[in-house]
Protein backbone atom coordinates (compact mmCIF):
# COMPACT_ATOMS: atom_id res chain seq x y z
CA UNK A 1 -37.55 -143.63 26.85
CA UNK A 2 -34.70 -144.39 29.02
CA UNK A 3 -35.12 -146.57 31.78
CA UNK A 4 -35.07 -144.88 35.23
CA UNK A 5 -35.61 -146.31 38.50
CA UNK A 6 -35.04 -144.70 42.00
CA UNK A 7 -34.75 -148.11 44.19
CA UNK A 8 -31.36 -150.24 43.52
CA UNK A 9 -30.70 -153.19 46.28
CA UNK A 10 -27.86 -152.90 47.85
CA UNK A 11 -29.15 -153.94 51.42
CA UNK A 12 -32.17 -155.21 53.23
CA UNK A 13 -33.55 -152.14 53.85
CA UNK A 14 -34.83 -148.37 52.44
CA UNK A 15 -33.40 -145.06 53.06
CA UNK A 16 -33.86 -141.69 51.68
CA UNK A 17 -30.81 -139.44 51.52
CA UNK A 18 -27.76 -140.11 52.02
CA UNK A 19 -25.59 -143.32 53.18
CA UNK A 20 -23.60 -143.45 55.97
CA UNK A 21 -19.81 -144.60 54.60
CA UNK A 22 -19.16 -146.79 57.60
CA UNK A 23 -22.76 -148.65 57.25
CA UNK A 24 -21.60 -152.32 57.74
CA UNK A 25 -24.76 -154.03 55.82
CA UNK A 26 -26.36 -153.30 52.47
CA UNK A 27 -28.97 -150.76 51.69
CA UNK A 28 -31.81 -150.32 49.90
CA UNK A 29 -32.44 -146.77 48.53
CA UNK A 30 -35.46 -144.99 47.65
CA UNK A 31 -35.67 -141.73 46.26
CA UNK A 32 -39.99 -140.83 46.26
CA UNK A 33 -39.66 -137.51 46.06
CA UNK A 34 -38.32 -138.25 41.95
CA UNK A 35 -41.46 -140.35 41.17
CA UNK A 36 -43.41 -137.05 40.54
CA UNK A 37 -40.60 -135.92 38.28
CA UNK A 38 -40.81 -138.52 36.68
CA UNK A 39 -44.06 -138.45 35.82
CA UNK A 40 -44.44 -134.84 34.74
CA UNK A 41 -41.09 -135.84 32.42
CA UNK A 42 -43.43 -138.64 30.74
CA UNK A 43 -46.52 -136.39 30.88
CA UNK A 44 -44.85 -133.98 28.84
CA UNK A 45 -43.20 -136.36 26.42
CA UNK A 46 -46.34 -138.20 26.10
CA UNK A 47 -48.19 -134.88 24.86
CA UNK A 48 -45.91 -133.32 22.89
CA UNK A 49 -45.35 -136.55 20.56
CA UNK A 50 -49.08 -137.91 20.84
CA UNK A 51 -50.74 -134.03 20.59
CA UNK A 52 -51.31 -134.18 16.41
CA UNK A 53 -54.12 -134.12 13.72
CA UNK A 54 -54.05 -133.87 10.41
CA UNK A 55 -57.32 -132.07 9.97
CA UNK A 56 -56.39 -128.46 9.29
CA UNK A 57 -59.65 -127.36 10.69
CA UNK A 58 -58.72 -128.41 13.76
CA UNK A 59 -54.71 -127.57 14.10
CA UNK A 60 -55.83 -123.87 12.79
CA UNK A 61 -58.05 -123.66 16.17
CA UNK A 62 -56.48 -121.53 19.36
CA UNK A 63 -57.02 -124.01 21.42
CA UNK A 64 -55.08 -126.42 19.61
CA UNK A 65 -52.09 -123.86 18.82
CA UNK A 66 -51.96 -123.00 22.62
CA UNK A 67 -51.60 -126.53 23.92
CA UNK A 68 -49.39 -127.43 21.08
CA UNK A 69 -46.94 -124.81 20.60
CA UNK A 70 -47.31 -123.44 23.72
CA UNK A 71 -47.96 -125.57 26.55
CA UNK A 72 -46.47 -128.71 25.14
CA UNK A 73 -43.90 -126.80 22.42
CA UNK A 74 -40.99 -128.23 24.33
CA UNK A 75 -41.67 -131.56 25.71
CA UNK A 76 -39.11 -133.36 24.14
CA UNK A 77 -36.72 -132.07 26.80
CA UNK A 78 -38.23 -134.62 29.13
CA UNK A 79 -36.08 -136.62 27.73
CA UNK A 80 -33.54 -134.63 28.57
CA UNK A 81 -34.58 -134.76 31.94
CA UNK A 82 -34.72 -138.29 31.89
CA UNK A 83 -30.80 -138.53 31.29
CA UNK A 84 -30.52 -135.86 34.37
CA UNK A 85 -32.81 -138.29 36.61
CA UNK A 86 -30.64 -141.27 35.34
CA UNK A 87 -27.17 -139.85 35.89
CA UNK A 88 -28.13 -139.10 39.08
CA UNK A 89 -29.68 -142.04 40.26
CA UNK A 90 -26.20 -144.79 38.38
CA UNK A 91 -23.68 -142.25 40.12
CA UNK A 92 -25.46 -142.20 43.42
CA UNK A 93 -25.51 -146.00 43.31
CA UNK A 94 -22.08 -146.26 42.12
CA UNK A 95 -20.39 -143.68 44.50
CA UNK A 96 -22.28 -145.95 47.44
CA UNK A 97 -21.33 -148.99 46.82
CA UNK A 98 -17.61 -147.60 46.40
CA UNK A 99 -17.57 -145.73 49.49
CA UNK A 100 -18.89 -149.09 51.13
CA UNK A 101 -17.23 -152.09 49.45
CA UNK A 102 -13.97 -150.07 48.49
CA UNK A 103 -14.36 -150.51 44.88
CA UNK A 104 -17.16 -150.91 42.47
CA UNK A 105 -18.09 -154.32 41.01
CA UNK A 106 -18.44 -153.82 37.02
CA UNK A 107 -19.44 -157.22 36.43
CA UNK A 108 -22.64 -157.02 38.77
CA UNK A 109 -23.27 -153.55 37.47
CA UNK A 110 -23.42 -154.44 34.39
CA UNK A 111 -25.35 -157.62 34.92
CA UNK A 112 -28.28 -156.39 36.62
CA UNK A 113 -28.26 -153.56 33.44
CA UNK A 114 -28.56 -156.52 31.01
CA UNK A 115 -31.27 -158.52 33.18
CA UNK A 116 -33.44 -155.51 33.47
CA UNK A 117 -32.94 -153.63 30.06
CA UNK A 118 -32.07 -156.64 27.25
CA UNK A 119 -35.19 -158.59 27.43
CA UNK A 120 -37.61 -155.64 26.54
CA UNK A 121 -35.48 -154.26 24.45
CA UNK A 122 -34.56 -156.66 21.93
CA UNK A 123 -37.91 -157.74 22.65
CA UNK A 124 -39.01 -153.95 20.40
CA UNK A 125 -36.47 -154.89 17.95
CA UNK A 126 -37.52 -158.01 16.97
CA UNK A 127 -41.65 -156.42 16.63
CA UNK A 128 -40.15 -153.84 15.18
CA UNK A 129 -38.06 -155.29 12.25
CA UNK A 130 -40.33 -158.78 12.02
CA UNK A 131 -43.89 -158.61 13.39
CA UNK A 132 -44.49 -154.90 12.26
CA UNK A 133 -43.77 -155.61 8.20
CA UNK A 134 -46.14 -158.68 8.57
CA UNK A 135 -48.62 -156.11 10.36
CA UNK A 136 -48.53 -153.92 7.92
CA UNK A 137 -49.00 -156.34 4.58
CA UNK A 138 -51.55 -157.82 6.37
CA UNK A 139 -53.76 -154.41 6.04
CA UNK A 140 -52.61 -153.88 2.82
CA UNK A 141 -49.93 -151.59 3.38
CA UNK A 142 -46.14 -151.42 1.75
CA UNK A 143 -44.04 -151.80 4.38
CA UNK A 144 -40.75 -149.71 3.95
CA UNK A 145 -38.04 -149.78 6.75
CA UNK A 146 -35.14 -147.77 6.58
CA UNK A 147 -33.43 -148.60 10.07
CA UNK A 148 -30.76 -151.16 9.99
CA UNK A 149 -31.05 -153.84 11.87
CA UNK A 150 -26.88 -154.67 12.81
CA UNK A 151 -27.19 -150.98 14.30
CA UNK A 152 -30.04 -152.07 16.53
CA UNK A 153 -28.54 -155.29 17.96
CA UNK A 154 -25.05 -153.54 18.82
CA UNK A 155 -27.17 -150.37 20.37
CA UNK A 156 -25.57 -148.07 17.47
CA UNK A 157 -29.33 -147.19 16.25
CA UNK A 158 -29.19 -143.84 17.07
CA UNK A 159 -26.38 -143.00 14.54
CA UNK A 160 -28.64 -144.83 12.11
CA UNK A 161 -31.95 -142.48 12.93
CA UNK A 162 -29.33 -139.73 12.61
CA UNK A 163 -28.18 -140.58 9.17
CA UNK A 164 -31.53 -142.57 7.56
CA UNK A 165 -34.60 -140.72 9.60
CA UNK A 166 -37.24 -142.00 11.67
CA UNK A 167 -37.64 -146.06 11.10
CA UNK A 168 -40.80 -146.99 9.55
CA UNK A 169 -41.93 -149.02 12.64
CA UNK A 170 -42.93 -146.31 15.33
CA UNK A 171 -41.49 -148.75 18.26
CA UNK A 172 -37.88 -148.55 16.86
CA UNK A 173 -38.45 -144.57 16.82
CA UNK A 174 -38.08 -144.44 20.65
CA UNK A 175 -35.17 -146.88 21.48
CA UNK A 176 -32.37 -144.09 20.43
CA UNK A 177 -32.38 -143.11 23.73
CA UNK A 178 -32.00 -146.50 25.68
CA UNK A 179 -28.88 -147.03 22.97
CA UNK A 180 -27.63 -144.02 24.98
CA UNK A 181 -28.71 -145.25 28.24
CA UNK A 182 -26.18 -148.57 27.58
CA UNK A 183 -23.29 -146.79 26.16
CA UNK A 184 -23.38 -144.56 29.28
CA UNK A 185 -23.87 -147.75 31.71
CA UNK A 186 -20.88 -149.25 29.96
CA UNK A 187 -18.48 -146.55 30.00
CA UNK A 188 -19.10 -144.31 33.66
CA UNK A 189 -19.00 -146.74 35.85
CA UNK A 190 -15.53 -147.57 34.21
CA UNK A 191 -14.06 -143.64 34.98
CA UNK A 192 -15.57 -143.75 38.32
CA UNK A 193 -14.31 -147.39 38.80
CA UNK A 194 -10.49 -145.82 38.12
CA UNK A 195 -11.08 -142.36 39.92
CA UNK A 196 -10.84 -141.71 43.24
CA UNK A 197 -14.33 -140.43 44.62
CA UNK A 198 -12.62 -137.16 45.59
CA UNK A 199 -11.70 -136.25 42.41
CA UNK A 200 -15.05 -137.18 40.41
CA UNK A 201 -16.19 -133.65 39.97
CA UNK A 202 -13.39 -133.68 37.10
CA UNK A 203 -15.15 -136.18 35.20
CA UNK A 204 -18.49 -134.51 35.34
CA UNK A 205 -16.95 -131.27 34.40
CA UNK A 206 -15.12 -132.61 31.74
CA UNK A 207 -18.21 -134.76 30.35
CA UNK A 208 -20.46 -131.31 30.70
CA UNK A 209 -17.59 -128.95 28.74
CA UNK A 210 -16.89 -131.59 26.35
CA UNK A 211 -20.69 -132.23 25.08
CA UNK A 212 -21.21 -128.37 25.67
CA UNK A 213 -18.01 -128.32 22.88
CA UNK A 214 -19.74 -131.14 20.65
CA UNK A 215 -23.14 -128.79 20.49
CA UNK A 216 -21.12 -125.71 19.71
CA UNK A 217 -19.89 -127.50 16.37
CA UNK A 218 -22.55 -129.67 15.65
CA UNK A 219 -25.85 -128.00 16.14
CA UNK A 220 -28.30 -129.60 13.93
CA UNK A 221 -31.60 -130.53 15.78
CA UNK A 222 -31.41 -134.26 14.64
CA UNK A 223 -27.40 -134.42 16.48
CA UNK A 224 -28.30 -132.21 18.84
CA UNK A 225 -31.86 -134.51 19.79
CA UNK A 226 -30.28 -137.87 19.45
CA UNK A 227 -26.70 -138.25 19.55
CA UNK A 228 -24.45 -139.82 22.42
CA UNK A 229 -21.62 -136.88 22.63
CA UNK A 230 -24.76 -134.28 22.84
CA UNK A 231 -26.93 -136.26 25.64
CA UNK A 232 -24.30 -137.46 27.71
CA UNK A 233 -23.61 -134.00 29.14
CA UNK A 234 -27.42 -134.11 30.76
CA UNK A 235 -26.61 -137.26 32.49
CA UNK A 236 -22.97 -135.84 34.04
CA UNK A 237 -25.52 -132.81 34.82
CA UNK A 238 -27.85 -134.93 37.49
CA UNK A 239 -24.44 -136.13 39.95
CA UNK A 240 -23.04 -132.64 39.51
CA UNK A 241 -26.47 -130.82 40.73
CA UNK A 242 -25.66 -133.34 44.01
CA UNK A 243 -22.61 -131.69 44.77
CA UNK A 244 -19.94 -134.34 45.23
């Protein structure tokens, strides 16, 4: 799931809406009104992956068809709503700390992505491609991993699940979509660094046309689901919805 959080420091205290450009100290900005969002994103993601039996008695029953295919038949596009939420949220901060400072300060940026993201994650990997397999022996299971680690430690794993499938270990399954998360925290605060904030809405347009181009040609599910070019338009989708 890709990490999303609607408080960033960048002063002392906590506002909701927008920043006044000529603030001379450091804000702190909170955004409540996205924590239900959030949750309903999760809520639906949550179902629609953990909603499954493999009793037939029981997936044959209309109860279990409703809340399945109907309720629940599309809740993978919480994620998608996820990368809205999270476009949002890093351009907000970004254009803020430009219209205060000037300029905005990769290094820090990039930093405080590392402190908060790294740990955990490589903390997944390293269950996933060395505590899992011993997991699994240990109840008498074959373990059978198709993922590639390299691919994992350079945050390329989700041209990997493209190519080889879902990984064996289930926790490796879901970090696709923080691989997507870094690439994008590595390479828009760059464009906005060199564009002027008056002329951002070209880079969201073009970001939006171009993945709406990279669907057109390329629409298997599996591309479509997990790859970079596809999801990247829903995150240029969340600043453009704000107008600026």
């Amino acid at each position: 799931m890709p990490e999303i959080r609607s408080t960033e420091i960048l002063s002392g205290t906590t506002i909701a809406g927008p920043m006044p450009v000529a603030a001379k100290h450091h804000k702190r900005i909170f955004f409540e009104n996205l924590d239900g969002l959030r949750f309903l994103c999760f809520l639906a993601v949550f179902f629609s992956h953990s909603f499954h039996t493999d009793y037939p008695e029981l997936s044959k029953t209309e109860i279990y068809q409703f809340i399945k295919f109907g309720v629940f038949r599309h809740g993978d596009l919480g994620v998608n709503f996820f990368f809205v939420l999270s476009g949002f949220l890093i351009t907000y901060l970004l254009i803020a700390e430009k219209k205060l400072n000037g300029q905005i300060n990769l290094k820090k940026f990039w930093l405080r992505r590392i402190l908060r993201i790294w740990p955990l994650y490589y903390a997944c990997v390293a269950f996933g491609f060395y505590v899992f397999p011993l997991l699994k022996a240990a109840f008498g299971q074959t373990p059978n991993e198709t993922a590639h680690l390299w691919t994992y430690l350079t945050f390329l794993n989700k041209f990997d699940y493209i190519k080889t499938g879902t990984p064996d270990a289930s926790i490796l399954s879901v970090l696709w979509s923080v691989a997507i998360e870094e690439q994008f925290y590595f390479f828009w605060p760059v464009l906005l660094y060199f564009l002027p904030v008056r002329r951002y809405y070209l880079a969201f347009g073009l970001v939006i046309v171009g993945s709406l181009v990279f669907r057109t040609l390329y629409p298997s599910s599996r591309v479509l689901q997990h790859h970079t070019l596809s999801c990247i338009g829903d995150m240029a989708v969340g600043p453009s919805a704000r107008g600026w």
